[in-house]
C-alpha atoms as a PDB file:
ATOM      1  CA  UNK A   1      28.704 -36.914  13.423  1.00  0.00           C
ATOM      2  CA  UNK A   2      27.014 -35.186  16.306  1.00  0.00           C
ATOM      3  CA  UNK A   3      29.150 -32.283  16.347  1.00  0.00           C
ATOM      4  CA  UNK A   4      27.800 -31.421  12.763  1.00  0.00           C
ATOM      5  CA  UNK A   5      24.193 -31.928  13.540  1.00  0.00           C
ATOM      6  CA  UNK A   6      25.233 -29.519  16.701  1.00  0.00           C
ATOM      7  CA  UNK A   7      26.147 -26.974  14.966  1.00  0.00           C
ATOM      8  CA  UNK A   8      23.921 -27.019  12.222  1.00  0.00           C
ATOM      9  CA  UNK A   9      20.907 -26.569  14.696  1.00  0.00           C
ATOM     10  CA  UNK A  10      22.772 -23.702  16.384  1.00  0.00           C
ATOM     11  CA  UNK A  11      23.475 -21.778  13.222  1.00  0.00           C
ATOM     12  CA  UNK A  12      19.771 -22.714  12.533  1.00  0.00           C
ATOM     13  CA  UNK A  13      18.029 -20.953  15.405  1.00  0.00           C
ATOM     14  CA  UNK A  14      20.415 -18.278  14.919  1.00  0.00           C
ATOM     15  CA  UNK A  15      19.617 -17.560  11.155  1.00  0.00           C
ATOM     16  CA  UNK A  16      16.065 -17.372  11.912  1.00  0.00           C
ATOM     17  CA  UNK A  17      15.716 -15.710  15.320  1.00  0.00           C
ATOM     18  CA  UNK A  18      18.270 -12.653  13.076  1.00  0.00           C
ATOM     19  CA  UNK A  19      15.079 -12.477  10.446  1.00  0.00           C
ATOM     20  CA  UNK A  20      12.273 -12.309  12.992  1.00  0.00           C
ATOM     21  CA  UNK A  21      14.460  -9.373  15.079  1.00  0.00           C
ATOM     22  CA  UNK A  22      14.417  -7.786  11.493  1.00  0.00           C
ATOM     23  CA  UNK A  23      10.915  -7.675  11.277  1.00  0.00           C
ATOM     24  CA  UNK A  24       7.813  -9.833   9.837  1.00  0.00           C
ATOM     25  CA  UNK A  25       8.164  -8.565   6.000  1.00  0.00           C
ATOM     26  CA  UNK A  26       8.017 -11.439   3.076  1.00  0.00           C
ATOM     27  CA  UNK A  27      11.138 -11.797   1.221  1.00  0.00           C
ATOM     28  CA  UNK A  28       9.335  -9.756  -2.144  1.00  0.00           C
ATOM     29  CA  UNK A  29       8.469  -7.069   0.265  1.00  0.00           C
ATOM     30  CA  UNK A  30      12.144  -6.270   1.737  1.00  0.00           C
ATOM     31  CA  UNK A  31      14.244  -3.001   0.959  1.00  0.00           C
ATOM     32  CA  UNK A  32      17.138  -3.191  -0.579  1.00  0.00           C
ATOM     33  CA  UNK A  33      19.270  -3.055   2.758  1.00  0.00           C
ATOM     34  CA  UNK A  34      17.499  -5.842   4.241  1.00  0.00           C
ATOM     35  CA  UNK A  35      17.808  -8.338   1.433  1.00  0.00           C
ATOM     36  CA  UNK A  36      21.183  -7.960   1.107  1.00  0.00           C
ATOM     37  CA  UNK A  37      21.488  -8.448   5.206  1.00  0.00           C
ATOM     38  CA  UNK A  38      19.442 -11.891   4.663  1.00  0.00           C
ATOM     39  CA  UNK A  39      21.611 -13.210   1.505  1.00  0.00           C
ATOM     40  CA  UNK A  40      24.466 -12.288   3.177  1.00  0.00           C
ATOM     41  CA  UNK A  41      23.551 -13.594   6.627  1.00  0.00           C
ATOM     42  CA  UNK A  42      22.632 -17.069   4.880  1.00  0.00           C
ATOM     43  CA  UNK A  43      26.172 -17.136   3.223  1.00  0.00           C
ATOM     44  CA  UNK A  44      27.690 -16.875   6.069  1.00  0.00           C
ATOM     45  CA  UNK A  45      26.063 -19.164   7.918  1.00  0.00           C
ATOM     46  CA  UNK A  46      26.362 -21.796   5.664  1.00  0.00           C
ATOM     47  CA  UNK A  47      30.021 -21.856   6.048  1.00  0.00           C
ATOM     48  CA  UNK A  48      30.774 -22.900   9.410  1.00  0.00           C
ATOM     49  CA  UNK A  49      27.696 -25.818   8.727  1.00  0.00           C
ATOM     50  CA  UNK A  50      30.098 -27.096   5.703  1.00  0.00           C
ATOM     51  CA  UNK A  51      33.248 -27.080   7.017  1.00  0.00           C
ATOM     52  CA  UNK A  52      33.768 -28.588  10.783  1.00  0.00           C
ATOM     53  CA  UNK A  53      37.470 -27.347  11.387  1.00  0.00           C
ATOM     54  CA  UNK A  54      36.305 -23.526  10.961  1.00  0.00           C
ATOM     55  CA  UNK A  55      35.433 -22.419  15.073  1.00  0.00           C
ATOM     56  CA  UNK A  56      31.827 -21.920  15.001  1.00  0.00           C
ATOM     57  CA  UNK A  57      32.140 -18.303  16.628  1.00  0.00           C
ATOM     58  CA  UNK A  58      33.813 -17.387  13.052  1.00  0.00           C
ATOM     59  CA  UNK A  59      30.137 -17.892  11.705  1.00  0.00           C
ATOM     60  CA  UNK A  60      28.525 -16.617  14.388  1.00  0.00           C
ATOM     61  CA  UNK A  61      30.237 -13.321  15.054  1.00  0.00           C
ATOM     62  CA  UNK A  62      29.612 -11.828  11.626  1.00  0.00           C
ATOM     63  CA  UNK A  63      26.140 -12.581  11.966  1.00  0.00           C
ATOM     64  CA  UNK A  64      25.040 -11.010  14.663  1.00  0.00           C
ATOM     65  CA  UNK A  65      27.708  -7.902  13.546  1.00  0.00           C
ATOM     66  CA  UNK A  66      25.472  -7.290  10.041  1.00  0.00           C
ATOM     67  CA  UNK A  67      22.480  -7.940  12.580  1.00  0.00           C
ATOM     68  CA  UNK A  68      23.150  -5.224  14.747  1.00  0.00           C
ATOM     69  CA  UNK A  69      24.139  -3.292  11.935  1.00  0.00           C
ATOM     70  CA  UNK A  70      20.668  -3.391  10.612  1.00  0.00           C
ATOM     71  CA  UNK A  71      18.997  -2.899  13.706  1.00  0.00           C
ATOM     72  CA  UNK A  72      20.815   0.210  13.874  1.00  0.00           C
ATOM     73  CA  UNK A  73      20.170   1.301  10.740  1.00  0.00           C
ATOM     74  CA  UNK A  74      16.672   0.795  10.672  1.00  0.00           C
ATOM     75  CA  UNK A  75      16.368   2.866  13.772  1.00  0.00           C
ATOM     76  CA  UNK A  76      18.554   5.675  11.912  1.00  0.00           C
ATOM     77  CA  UNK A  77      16.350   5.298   8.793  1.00  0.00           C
ATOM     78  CA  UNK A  78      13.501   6.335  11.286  1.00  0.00           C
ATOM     79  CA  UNK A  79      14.794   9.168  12.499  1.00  0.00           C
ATOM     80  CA  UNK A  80      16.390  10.565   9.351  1.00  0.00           C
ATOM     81  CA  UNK A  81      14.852  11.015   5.646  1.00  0.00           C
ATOM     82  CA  UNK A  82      18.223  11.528   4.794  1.00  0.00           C
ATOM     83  CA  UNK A  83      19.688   8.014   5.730  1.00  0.00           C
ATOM     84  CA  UNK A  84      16.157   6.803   4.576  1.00  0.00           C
ATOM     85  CA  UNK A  85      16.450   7.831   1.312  1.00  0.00           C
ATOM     86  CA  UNK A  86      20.007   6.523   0.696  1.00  0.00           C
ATOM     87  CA  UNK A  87      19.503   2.854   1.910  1.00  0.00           C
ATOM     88  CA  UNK A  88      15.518   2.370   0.920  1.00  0.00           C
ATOM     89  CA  UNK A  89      15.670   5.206  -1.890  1.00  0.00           C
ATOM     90  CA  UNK A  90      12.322   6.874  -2.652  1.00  0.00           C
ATOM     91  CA  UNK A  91       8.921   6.062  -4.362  1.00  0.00           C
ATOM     92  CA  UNK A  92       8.645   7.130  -7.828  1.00  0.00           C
ATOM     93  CA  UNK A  93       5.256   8.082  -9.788  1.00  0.00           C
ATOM     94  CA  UNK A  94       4.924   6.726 -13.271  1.00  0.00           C
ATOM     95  CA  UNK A  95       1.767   7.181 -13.846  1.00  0.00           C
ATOM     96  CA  UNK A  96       0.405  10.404 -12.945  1.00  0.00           C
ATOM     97  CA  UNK A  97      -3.345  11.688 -13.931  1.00  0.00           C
ATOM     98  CA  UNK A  98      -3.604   8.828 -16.682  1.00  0.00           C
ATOM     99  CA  UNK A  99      -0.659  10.046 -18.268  1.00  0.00           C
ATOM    100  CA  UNK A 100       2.734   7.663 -18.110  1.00  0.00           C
ATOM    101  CA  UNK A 101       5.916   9.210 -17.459  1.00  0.00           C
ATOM    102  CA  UNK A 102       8.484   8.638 -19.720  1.00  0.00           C
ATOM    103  CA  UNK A 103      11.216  10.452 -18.294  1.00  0.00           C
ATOM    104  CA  UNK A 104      10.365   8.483 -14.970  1.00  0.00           C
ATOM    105  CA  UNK A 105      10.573   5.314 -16.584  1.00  0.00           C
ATOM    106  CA  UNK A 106      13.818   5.809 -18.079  1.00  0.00           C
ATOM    107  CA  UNK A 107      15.422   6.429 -15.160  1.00  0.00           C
ATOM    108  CA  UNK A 108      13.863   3.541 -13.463  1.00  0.00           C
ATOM    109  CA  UNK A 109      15.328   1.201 -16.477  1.00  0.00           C
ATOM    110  CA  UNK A 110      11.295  -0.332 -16.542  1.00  0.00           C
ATOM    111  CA  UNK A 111       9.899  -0.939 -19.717  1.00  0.00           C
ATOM    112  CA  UNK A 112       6.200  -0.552 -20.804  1.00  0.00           C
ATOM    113  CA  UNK A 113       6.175  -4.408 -20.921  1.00  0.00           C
ATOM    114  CA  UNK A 114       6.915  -4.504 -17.136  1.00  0.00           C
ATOM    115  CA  UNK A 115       4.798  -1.764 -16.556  1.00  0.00           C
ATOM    116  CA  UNK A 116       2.161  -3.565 -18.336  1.00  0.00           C
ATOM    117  CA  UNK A 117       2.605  -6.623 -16.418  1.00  0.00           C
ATOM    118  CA  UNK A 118       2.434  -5.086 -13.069  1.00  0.00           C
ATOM    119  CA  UNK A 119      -0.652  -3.552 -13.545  1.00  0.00           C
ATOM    120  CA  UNK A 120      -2.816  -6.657 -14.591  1.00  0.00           C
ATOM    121  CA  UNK A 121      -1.430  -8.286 -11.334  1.00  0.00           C
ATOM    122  CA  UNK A 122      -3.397  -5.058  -9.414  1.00  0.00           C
ATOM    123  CA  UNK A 123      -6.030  -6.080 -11.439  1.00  0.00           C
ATOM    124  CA  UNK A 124      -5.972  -3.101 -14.375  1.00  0.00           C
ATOM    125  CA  UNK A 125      -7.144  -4.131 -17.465  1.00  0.00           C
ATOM    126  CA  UNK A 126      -4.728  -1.100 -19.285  1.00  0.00           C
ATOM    127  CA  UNK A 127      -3.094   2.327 -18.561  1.00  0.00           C
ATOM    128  CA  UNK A 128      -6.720   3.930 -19.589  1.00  0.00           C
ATOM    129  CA  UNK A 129      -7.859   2.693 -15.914  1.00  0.00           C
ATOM    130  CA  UNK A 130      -5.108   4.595 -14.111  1.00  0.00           C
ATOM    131  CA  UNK A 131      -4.761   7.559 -12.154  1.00  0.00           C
ATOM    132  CA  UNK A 132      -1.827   6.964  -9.969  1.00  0.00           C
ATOM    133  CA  UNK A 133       0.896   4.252 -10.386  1.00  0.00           C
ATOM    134  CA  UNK A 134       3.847   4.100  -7.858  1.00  0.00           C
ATOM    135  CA  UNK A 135       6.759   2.266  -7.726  1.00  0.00           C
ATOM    136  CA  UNK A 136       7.433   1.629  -4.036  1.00  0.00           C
ATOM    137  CA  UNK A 137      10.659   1.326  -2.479  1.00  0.00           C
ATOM    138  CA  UNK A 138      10.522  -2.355  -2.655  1.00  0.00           C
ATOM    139  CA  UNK A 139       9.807  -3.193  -6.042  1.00  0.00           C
ATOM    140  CA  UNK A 140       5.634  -3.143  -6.201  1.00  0.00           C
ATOM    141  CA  UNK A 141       3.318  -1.225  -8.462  1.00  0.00           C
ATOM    142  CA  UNK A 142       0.454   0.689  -5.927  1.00  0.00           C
ATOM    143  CA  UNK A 143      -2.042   1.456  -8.287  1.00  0.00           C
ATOM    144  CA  UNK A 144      -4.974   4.510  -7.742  1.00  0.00           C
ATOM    145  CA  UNK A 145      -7.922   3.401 -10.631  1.00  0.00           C
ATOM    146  CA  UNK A 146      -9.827   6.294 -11.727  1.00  0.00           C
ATOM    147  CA  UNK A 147     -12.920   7.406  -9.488  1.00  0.00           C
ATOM    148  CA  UNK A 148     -15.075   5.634 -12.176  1.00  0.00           C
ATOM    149  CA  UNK A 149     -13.448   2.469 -12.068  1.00  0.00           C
ATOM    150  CA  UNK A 150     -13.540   2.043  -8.480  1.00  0.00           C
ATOM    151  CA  UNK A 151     -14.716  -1.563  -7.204  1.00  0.00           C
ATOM    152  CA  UNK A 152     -18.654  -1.953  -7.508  1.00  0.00           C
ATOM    153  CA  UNK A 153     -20.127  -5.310  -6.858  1.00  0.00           C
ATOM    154  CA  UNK A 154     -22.500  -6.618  -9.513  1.00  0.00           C
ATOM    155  CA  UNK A 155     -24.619  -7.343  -6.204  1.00  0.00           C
ATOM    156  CA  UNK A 156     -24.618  -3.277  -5.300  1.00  0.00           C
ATOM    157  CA  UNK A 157     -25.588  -1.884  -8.751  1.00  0.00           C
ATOM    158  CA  UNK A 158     -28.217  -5.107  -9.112  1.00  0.00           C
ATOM    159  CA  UNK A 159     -27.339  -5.862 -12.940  1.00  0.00           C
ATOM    160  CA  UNK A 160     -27.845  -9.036 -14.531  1.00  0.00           C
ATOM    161  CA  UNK A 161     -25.704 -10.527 -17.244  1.00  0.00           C
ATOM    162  CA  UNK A 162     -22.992  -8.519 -16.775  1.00  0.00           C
ATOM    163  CA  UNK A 163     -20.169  -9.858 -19.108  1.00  0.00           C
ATOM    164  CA  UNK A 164     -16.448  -9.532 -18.834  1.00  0.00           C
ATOM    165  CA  UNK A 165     -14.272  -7.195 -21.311  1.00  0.00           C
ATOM    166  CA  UNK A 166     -11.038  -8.441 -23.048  1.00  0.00           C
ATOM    167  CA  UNK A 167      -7.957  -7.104 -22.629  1.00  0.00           C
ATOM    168  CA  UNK A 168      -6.573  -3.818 -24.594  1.00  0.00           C
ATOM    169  CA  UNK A 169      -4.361  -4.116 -27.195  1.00  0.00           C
ATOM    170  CA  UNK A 170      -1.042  -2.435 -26.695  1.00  0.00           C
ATOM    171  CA  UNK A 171      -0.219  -2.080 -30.381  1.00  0.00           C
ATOM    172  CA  UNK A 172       2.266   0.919 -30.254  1.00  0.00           C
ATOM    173  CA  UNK A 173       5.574   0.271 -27.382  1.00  0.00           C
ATOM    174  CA  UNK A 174       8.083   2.813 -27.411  1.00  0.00           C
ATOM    175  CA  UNK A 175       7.243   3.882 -30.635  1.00  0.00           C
ATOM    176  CA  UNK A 176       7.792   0.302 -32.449  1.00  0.00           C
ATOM    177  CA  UNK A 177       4.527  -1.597 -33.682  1.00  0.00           C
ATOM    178  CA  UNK A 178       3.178  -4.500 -32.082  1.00  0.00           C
ATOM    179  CA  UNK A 179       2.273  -6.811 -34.937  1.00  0.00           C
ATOM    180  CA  UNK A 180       1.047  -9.496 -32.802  1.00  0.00           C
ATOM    181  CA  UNK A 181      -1.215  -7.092 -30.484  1.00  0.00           C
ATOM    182  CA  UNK A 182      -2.422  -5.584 -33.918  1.00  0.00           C
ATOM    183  CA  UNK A 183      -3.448  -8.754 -35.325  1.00  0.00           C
ATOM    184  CA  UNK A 184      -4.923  -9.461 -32.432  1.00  0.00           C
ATOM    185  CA  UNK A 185      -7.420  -6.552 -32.713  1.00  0.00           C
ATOM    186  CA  UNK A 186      -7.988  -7.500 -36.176  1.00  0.00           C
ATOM    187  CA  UNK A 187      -6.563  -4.648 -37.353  1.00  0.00           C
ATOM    188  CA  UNK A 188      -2.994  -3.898 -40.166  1.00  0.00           C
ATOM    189  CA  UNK A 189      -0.732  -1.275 -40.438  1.00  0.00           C
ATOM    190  CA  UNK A 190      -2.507   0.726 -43.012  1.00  0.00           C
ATOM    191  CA  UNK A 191      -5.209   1.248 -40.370  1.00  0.00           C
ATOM    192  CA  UNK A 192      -2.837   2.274 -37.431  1.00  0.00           C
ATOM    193  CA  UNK A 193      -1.322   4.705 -39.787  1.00  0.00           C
ATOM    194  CA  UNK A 194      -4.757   6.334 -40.670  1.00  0.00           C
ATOM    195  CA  UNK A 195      -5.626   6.688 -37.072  1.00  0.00           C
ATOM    196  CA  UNK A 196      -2.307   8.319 -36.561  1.00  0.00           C
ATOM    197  CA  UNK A 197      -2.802  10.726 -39.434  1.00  0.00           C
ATOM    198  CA  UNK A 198      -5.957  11.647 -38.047  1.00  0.00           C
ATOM    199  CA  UNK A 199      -4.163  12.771 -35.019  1.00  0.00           C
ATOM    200  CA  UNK A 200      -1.683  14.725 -36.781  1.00  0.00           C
ATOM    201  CA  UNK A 201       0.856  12.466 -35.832  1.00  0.00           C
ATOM    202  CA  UNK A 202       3.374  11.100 -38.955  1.00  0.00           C
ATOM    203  CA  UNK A 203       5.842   9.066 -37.727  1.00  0.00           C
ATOM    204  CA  UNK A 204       5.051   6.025 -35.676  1.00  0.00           C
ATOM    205  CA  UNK A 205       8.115   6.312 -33.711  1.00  0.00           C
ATOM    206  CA  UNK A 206       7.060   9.640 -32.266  1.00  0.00           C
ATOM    207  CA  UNK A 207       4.622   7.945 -30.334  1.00  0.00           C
ATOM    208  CA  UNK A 208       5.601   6.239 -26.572  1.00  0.00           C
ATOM    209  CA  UNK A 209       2.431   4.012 -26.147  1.00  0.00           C
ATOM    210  CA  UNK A 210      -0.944   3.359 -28.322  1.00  0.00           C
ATOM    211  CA  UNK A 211      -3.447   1.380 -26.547  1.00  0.00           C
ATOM    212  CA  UNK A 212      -6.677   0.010 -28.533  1.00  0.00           C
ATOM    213  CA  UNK A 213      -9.301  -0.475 -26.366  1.00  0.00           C
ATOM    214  CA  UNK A 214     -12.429  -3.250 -26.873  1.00  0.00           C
ATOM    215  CA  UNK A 215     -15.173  -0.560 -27.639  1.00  0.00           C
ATOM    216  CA  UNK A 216     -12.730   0.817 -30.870  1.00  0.00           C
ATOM    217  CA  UNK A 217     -11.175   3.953 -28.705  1.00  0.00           C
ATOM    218  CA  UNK A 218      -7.269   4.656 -28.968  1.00  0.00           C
ATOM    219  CA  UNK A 219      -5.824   5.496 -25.662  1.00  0.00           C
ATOM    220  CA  UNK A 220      -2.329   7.194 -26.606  1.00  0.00           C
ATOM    221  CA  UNK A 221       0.739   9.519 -26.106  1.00  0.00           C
ATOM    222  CA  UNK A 222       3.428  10.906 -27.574  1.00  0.00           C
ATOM    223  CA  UNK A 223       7.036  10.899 -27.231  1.00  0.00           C
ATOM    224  CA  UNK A 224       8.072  13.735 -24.625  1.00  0.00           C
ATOM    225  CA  UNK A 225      10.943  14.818 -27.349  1.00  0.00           C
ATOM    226  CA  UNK A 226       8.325  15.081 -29.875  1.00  0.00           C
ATOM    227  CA  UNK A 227       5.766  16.876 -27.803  1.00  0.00           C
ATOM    228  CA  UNK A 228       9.057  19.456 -27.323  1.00  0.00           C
ATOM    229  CA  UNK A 229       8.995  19.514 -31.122  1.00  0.00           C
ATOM    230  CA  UNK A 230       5.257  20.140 -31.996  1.00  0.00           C
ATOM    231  CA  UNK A 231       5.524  23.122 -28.899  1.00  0.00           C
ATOM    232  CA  UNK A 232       9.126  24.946 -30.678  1.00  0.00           C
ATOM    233  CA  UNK A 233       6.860  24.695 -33.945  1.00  0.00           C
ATOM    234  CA  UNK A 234       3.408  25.958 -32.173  1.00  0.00           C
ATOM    235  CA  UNK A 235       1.547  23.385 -35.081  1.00  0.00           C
ATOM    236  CA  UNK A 236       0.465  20.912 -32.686  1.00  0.00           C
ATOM    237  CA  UNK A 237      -2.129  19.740 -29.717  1.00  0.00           C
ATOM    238  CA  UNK A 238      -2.323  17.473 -26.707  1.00  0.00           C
ATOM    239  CA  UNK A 239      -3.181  14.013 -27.194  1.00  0.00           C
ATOM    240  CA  UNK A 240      -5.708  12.823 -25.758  1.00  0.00           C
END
């Protein structure tokens, strides 16, 4: 029975004094390279702790091999933006100027939903607040507000009942409608398609996002294949 607890605490010390040598990052915060390491340095640990007749060096000699490994490599990823950008890739802007990047967000495989999502967490109340969103290497949304919309105490400015705003509706994703958002707004379809027209825009699915704001003013943008269309044509304008 002691033998166990033995190497148990052993394995233990050695797990955790491998993820303080690879640095003081959270577990959300890793790069790719470096979760892996951890998942597979835990699985491998956890082997030797299970089964007693496997020699303990068999766990800890792989171990400290993918440790090393990743020492070196992080040293390598230092010195070279080449090996950097293989093992931690690069950051990739998908919102640039207020304008969202379609093509960027296809390649990323995120959706407007996730987008969405990730931008009320850095405390956006829609795309209309943004001037730079970037994807870092490890996952999070760095977002830039717009000059504007930088953070002013109620304190600094000395207002008095200063209210909060609702949230926008996001009533056009990806050129589908959302009924629910819509509703929500207290607005139909007939009305969306009015406020299209008046753009000079016909076909719902043409546009990528729509975004009704609280004060009644339509934040949106088309389709990048469509704006490709209304250029070969010359019968069209930005959308602003």
């Amino acid at each position: 029975m002691v033998i166990p607890i033995i190497r148990t605490l052993i394995l233990y010390f050695l797990v955790v004094s491998s993820m303080r040598v690879m640095g003081k990052r959270q577990i959300g915060e890793m790069q790719p390279s470096e979760l892996v390491v951890a998942i597979m340095i835990s699985d491998l640990a956890s082997i030797p702790m299970q089964e007693v007749d496997i020699p303990l060096l068999s766990g800890i000699v792989p171990v400290l091999t993918l440790l090393v490994a990743e020492v070196f490599m992080s040293f390598f990823c230092l010195k070279s933006a080449w090996v950097r950008k293989i093992f931690t890739g690069e950051p990739s802007i998908v919102i640039y100027d207020g304008k969202v990047l379609e093509s960027e967000l296809r390649k990323l495989r995120f959706s407007l939903v996730d987008l969405e999502e990730q931008l009320r967490i850095s405390g956006c109340a829609g795309i209309n607040d943004v001037r730079v969103a970037v994807l870092e290497t490890n996952g999070k949304l760095s977002v830039i507000k717009k000059t504007e919309l930088q953070p002013v105490t109620v304190g600094d400015m000395r207002l008095a009942n200063v209210s909060g705003t609702n949230l926008p509706c996001m009533i056009i994703l990806d050129g589908d409608v959302n009924f629910s958002e819509l509703r929500r707004a207290g607005k139909n379809e007939k009305w969306l398609r009015e406020e299209l027209a008046r753009r000079g825009i016909k076909k719902i699915k043409d546009v990528f996002f729509a975004e009704l704001a609280e004060d009644g003013t339509i934040l949106l943008q088309k389709k990048e294949k469509a704006m490709q269309r209304v250029q070969r044509h010359d019968n069209g304008s930005d959308i602003k």
